[in-house]
Protein backbone atom coordinates (compact mmCIF):
# COMPACT_ATOMS: atom_id res chain seq x y z
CA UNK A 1 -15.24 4.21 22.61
CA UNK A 2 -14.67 0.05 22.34
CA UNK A 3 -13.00 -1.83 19.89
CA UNK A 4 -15.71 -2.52 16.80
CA UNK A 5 -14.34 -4.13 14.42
CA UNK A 6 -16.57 -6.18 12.47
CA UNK A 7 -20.00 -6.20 11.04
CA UNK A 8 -22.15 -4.01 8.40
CA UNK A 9 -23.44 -0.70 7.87
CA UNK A 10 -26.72 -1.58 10.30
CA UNK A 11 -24.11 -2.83 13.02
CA UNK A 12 -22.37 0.54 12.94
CA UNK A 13 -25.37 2.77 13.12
CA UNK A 14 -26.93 0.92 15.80
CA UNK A 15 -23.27 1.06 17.84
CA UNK A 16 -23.29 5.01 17.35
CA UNK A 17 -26.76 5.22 18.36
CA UNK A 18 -26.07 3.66 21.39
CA UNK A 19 -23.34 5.51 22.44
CA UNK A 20 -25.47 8.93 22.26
CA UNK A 21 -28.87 7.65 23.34
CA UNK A 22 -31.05 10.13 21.29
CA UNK A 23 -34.58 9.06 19.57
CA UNK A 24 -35.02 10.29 15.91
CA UNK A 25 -31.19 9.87 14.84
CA UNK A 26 -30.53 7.06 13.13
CA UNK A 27 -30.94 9.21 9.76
CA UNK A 28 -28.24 11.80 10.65
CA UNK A 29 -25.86 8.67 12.06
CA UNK A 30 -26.12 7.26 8.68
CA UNK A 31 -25.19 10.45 6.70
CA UNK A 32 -22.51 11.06 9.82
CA UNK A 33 -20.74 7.42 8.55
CA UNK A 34 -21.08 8.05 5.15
CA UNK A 35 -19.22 11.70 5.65
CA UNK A 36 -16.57 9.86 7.18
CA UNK A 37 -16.16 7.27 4.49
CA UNK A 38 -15.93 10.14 1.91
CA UNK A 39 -13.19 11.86 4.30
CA UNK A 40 -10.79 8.96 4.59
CA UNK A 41 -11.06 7.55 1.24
CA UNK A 42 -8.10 9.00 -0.44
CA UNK A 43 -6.13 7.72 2.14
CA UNK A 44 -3.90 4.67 2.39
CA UNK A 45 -4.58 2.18 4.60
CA UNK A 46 -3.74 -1.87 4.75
CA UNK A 47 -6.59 -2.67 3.78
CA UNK A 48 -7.18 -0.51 0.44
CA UNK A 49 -3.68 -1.09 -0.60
CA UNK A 50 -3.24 -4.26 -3.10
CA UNK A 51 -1.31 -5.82 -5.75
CA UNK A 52 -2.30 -6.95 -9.34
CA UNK A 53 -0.60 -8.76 -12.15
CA UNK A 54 -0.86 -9.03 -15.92
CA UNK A 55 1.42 -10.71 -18.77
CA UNK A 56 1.51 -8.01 -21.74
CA UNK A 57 1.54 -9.31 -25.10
CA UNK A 58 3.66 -8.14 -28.18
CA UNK A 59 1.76 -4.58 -30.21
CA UNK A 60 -0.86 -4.45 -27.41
CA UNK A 61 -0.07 -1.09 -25.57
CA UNK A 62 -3.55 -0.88 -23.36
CA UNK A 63 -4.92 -3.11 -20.58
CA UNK A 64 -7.61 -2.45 -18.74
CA UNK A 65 -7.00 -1.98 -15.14
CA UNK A 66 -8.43 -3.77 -12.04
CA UNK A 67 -12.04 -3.08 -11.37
CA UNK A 68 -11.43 -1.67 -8.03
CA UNK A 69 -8.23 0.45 -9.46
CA UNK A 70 -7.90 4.08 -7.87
CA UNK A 71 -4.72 5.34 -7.72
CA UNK A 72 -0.89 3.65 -8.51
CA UNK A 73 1.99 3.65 -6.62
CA UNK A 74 4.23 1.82 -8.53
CA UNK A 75 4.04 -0.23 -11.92
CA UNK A 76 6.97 -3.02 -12.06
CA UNK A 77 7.82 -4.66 -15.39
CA UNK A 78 9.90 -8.52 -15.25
CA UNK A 79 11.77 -9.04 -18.15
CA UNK A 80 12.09 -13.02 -19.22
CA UNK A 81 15.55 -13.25 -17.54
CA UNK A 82 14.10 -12.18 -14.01
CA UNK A 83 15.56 -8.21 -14.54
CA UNK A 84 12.91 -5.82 -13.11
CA UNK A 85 12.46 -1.58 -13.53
CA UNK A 86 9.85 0.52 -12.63
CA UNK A 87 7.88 2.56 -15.24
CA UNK A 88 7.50 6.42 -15.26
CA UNK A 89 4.10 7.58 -15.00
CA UNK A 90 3.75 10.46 -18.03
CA UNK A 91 0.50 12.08 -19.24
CA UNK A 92 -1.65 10.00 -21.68
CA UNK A 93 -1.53 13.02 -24.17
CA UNK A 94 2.62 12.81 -23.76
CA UNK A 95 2.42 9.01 -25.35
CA UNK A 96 0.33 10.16 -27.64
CA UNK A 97 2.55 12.54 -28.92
CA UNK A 98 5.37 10.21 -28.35
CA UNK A 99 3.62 7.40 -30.50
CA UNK A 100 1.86 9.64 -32.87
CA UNK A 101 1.65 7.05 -35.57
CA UNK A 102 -0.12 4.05 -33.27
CA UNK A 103 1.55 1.30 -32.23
CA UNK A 104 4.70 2.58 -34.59
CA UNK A 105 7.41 1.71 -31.98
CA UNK A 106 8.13 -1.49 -30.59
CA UNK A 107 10.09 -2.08 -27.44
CA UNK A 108 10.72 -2.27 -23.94
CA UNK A 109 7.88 -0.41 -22.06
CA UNK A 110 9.66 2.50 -19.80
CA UNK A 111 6.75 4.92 -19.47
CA UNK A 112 2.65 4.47 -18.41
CA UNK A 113 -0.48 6.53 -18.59
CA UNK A 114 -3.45 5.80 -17.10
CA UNK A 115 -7.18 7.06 -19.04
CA UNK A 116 -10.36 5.77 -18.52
CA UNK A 117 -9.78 2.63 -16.59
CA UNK A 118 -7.34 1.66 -19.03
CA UNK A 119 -3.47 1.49 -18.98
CA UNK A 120 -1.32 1.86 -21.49
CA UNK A 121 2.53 1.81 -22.13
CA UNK A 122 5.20 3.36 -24.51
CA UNK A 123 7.51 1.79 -26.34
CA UNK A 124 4.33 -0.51 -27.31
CA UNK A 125 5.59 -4.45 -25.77
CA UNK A 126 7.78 -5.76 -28.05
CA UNK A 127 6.89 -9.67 -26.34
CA UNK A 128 5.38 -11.02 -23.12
CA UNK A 129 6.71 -9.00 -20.05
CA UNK A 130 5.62 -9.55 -16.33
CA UNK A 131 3.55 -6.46 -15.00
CA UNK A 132 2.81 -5.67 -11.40
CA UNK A 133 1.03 -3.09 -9.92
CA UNK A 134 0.83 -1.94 -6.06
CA UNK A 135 -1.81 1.07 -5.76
CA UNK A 136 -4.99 2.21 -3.84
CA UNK A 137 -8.33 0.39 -4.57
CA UNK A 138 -11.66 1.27 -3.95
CA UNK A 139 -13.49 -0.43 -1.68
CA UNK A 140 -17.16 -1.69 -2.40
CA UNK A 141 -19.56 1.24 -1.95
CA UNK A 142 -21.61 2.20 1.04
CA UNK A 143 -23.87 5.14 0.25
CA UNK A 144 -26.30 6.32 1.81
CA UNK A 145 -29.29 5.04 0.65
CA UNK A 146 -27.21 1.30 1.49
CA UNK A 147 -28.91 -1.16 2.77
CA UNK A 148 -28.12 -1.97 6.40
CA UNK A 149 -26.50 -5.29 5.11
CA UNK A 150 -24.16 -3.83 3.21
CA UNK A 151 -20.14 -3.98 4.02
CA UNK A 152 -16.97 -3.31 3.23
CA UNK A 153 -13.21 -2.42 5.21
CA UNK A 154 -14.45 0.47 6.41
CA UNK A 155 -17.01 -1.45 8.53
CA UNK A 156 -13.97 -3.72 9.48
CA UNK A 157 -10.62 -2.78 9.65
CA UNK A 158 -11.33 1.03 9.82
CA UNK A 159 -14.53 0.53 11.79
CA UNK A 160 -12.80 2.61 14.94
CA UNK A 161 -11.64 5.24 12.28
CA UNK A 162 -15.33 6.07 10.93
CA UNK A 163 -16.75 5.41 13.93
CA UNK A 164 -15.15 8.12 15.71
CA UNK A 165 -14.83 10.78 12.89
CA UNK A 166 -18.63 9.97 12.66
CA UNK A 167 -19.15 11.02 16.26
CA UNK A 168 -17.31 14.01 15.83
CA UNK A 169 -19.47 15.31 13.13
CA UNK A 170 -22.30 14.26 15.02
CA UNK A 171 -21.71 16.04 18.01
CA UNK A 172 -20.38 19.07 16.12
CA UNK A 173 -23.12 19.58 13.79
CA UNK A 174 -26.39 17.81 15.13
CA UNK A 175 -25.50 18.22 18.67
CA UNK A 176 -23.48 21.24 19.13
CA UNK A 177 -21.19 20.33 22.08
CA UNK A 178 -17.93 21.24 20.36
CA UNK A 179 -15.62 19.91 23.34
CA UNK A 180 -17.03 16.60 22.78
CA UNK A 181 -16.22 16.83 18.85
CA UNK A 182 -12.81 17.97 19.54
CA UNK A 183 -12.00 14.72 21.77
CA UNK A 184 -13.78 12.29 18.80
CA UNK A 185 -11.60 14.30 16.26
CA UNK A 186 -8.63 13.52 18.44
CA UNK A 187 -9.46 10.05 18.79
CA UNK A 188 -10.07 9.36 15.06
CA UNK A 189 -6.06 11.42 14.24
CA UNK A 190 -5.20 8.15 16.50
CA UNK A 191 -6.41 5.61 15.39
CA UNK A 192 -5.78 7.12 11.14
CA UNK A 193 -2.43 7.01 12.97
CA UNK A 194 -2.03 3.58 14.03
CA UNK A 195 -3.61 2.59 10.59
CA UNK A 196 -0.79 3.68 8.65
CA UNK A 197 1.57 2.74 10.73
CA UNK A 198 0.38 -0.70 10.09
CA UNK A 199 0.38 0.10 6.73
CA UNK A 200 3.64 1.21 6.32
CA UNK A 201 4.89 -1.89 8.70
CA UNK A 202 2.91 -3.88 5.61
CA UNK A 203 5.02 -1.87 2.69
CA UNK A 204 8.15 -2.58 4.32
CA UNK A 205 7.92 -6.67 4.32
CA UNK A 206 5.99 -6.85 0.84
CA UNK A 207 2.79 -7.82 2.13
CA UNK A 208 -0.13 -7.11 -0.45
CA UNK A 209 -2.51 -9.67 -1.52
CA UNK A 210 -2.56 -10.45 -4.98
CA UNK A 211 -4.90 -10.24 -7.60
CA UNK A 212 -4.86 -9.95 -11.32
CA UNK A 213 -5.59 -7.44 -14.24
C-alpha cells in the first residue's frame, strides 16, 4: 500500500476504497478506520506524546490538567535554585488520607494524584515551583458520524498505521479472505513498529513540543 500521509477522514476513505474497488462500501470503510483509531489509541506514538508546564502557587494543591491530558509519564518539579525531582504518582484517596485536614501541610510537593481532569499534589506547595509534565494526549476526535473534513494525527502521521489495520478488518470481516487480512495485519505490526521507534528516538533527545496547563 503507498505512503498516505496527509489529509482528512474523506481522503482516507476514498484511498481505502480505491484500493478494494467494491460499490456500496464506503459505510463499512468508515467504521473499518474508526475501529482502528479505537485500537491504537492507548498507544504511544510521536505524535500523541507532549509536554506541558505550570507554575504552582503557595496552599493551592489542584490544577487542572491539559485539555487533551490522557495518561502521565512523568511529572517534574524545578525548585527556584534550578534542583529538579520527579513526583510519585499515589492514589487520590492515599492524599486524602495523607492530608486529612485540607491543605494542613505545607511543603515541598513529592507525591501526585490525578481525579477528574484535575491534579493535585501532597505536601500542598509551600511557594511557586516549576511543574512539567510529559504524558499521552488525546488527539481531536474522529467518530463515526465525522464529517469527511474532519482531522487529526491519525489521518497524518499514523495515516499508514490505520490505513492498514483498517484493511485488515475489512478484508477479515466484510470480505472474508483471511490471507489477505493476515498480510494487512502484518503490515500495520510494521509500520506501529517504526512509529515507536521514532518515538523512542524522540524520548531519547528531549523532543516534545510544549504547551501549558
Amino acid at each position: 500500500m503507498p505512503s498516505s500521509l496527509g489529509g482528512n477522514f474523506g481522503d482516507m476513505i476514498d484511498r481505502i476504497s480505491g484500493y478494494i474497488r467494491r460499490d456500496g462500501i464506503t459505510g463499512d470503510v468508515r467504521d473499518a478506520i474508526i475501529k482502528a483509531i479505537s485500537f491504537y489509541e492507548g498507544d504511544r506514538f510521536h505524535f500523541n506524546e507532549g509536554e506541558a508546564s505550570a507554575t504552582t502557587a503557595a496552599g493551592t494543591p489542584l490544577y487542572t490538567l491539559p485539555l487533551d491530558y490522557r495518561e502521565a509519564d512523568t511529572f517534574k518539579i524545578t525548585k527556584s535554585d534550578g534542583y529538579s525531582y520527579v513526583l510519585k504518582p499515589v492514589t487520590y484517596q492515599y492524599i486524602n488520607e495523607l492530608d486529612i485536614n485540607q491543605n494542613s501541610g505545607w511543603g515541598e510537593p513529592t507525591v501526585y494524584a490525578t481525579y477528574r481532569d484535575q491534579l493535585r499534589l501532597y505536601p500542598v506547595p509551600d511557594q511557586a515551583y516549576t511543574l512539567e509534565l510529559s504524558y499521552q494526549k488525546d488527539l481531536t476526535e474522529v467518530s463515526a458520524s465525522s464529517s469527511t473534513a474532519a482531522t487529526n494525527a491519525w489521518m497524518s502521521d499514523g495515516a499508514n498505521l490505520i490505513e492498514a489495520k483498517a484493511m485488515a478488518y475489512l478484508f477479515r470481516y466484510r470480505l472474508r479472505n483471511f490471507q489477505a487480512a493476515h498480510e494487512f495485519d502484518q503490515e500495520a505490526m510494521n509500520e506501529r513498529n517504526r512509529l515507536k521507534q521514532k518515538a523512542n528516538r524522540q524520548i531519547a533527545t528531549g523532543f516534545f513540543r510544549k504547551t501549558w496547563f
